[in-house]
Protein backbone atom coordinates (compact mmCIF):
# COMPACT_ATOMS: atom_id res chain seq x y z
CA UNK A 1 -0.42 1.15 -4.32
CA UNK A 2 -1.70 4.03 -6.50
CA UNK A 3 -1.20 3.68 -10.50
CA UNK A 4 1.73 6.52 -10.29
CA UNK A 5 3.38 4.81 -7.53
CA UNK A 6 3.38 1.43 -9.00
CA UNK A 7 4.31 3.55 -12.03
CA UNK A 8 6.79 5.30 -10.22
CA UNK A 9 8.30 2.22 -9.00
CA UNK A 10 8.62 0.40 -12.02
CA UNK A 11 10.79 3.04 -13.63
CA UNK A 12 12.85 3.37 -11.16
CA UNK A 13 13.56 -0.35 -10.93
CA UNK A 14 13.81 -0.86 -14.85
CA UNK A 15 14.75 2.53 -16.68
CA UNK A 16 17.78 3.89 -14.54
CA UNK A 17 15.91 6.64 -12.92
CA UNK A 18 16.70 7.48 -9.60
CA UNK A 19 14.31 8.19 -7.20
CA UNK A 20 16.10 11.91 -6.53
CA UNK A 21 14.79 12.45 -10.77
CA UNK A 22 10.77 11.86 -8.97
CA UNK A 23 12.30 13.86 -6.04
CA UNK A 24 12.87 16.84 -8.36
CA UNK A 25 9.60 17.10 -9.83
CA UNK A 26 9.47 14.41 -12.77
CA UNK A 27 5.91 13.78 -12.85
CA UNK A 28 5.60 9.62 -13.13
CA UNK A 29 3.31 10.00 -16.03
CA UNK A 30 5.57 11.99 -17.77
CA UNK A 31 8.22 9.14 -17.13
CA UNK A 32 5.63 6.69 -18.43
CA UNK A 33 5.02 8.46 -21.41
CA UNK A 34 9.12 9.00 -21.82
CA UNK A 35 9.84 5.10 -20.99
CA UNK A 36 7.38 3.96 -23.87
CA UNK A 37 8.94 6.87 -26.18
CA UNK A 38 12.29 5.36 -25.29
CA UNK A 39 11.31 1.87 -25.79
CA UNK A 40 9.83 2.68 -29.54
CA UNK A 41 13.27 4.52 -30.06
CA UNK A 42 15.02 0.93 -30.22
CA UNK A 43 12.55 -0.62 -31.88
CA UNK A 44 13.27 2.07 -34.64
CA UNK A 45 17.09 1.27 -33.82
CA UNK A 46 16.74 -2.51 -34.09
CA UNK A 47 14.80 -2.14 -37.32
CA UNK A 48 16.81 -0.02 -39.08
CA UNK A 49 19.58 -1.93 -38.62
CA UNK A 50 17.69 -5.25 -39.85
CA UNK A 51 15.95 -3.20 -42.61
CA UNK A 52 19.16 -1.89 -43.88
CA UNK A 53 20.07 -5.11 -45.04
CA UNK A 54 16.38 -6.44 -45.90
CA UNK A 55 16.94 -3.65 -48.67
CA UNK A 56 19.91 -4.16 -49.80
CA UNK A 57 21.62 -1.14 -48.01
CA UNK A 58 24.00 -2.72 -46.02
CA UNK A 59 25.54 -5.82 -46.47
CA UNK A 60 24.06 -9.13 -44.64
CA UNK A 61 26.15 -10.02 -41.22
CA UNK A 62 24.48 -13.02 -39.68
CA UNK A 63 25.70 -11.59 -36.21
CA UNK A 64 24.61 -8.28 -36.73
CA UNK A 65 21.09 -9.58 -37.60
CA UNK A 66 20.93 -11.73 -35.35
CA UNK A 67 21.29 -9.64 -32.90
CA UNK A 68 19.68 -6.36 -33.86
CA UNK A 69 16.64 -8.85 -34.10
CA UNK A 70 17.49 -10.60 -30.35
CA UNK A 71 17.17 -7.22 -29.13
CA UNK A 72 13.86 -6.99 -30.89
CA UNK A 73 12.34 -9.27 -29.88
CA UNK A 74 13.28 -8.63 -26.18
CA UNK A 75 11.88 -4.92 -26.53
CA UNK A 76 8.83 -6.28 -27.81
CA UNK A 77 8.31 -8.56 -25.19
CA UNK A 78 7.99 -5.80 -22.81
CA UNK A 79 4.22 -5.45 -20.77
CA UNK A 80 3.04 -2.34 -22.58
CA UNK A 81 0.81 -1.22 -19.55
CA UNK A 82 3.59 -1.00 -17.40
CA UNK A 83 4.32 2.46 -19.06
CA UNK A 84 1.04 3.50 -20.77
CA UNK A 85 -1.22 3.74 -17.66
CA UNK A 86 -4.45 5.40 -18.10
CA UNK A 87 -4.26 9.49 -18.26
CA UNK A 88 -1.31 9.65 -20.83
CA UNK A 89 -3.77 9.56 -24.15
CA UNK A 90 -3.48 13.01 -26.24
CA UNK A 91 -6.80 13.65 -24.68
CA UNK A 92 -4.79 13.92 -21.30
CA UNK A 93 -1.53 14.81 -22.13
CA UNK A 94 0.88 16.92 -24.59
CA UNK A 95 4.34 15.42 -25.79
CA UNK A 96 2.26 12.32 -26.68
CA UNK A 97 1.34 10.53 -29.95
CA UNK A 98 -0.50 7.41 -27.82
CA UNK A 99 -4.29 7.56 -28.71
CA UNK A 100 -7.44 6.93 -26.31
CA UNK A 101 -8.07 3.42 -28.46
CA UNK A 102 -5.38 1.94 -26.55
CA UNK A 103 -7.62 2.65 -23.03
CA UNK A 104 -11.12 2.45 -24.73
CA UNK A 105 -9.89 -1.22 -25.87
CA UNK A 106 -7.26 -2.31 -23.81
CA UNK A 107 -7.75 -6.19 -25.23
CA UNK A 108 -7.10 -5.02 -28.49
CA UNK A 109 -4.42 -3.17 -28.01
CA UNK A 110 -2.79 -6.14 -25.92
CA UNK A 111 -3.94 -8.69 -29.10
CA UNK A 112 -1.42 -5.68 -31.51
CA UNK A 113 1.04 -5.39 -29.04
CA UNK A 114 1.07 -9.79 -29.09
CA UNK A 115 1.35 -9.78 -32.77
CA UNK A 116 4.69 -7.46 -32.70
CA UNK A 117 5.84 -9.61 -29.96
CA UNK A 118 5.20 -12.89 -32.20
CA UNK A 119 6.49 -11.29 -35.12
CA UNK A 120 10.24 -10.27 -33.61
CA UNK A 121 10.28 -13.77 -31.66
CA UNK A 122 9.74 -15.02 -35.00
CA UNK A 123 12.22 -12.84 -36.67
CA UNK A 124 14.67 -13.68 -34.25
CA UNK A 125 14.63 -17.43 -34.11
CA UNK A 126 15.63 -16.65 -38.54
CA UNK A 127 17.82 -13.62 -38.59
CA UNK A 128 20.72 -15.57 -38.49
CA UNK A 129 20.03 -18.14 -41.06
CA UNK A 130 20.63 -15.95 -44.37
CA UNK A 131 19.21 -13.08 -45.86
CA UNK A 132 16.41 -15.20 -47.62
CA UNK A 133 15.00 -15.97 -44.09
CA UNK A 134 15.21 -12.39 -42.71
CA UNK A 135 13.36 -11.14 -45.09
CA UNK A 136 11.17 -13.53 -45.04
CA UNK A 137 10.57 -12.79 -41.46
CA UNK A 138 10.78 -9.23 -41.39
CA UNK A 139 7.81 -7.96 -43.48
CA UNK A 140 5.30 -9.82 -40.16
CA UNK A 141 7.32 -7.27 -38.18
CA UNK A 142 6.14 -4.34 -40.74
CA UNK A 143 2.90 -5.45 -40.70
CA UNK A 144 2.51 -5.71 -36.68
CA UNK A 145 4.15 -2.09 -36.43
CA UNK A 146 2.00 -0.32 -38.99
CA UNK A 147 -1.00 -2.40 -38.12
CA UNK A 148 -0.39 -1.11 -34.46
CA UNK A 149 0.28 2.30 -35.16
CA UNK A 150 -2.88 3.18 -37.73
CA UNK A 151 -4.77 2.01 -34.45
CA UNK A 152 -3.24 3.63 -31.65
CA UNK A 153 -0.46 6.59 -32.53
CA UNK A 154 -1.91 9.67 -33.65
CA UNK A 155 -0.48 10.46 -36.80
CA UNK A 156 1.97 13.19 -37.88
């Protein structure tokens, strides 16, 4: 199976797109490149809501933490290569911030992509537990984002 077929496949099976949205033109690299957009969108979500109270901006809710940081770590579990497939750098593509590091290195991207994984399972098995212990916990997270982004996302 070809790389935008398998791609193809895969977000039809996991990102409720239909196979009438390929039908009508969406370009499978495009929908790779919108899946892994998506998929940083509620990291952002998850985050903010656990960051909010890391900083004192919302009040600590052991449910709501625990949660927000559940769904974390689930996100970041995610295969990244299932939705950045070769040919969707910036050298290849508009509408993307995803760098040709990630494809010149693939093993190091997987190693930063393995530390933010780590870092929300580790946030998550805490976030309940008290404020002391998420943010504890949640600077690992900051450091796996930013460490991943300085390497791979083209910056504003």
């Amino acid at each position: 199976m070809s790389a935008r077929k398998t791609i193809a496949a895969f977000l039809i099976a996991t990102s409720g797109l239909s196979a009438p949205a390929f039908a009508q033109g969406m370009d499978p690299m495009e929908a790779a490149v919108r899946a892994r957009q998506s998929h940083m969108f509620l990291q952002q979500v998850f985050l903010m809501q656990i960051g909010a109270m890391v900083q004192g901006n919302a009040e600590y809710d052991a449910d709501t933490a625990a949660a927000a940081a559940a769904n974390l770590a689930a996100v970041s579990s995610v295969d990244p290569f299932l939705y950045f497939p070769e040919g969707t750098s910036t050298a290849e593509m508009e509408g993307t911030r995803a760098l040709p590091a990630i494809w010149e290195d693939p093993e190091a991207f997987a190693e930063a992509w393995e530390a933010m994984d780590t870092a929300a399972s580790d946030l998550s098995a805490v976030a309940g537990d008290g404020l002391s212990a998420l943010q504890g916990a949640f600077g690992p997270v900051g450091m796996a984002c930013g460490s991943c982004h300085r390497s791979y996302r083209q910056s504003d």
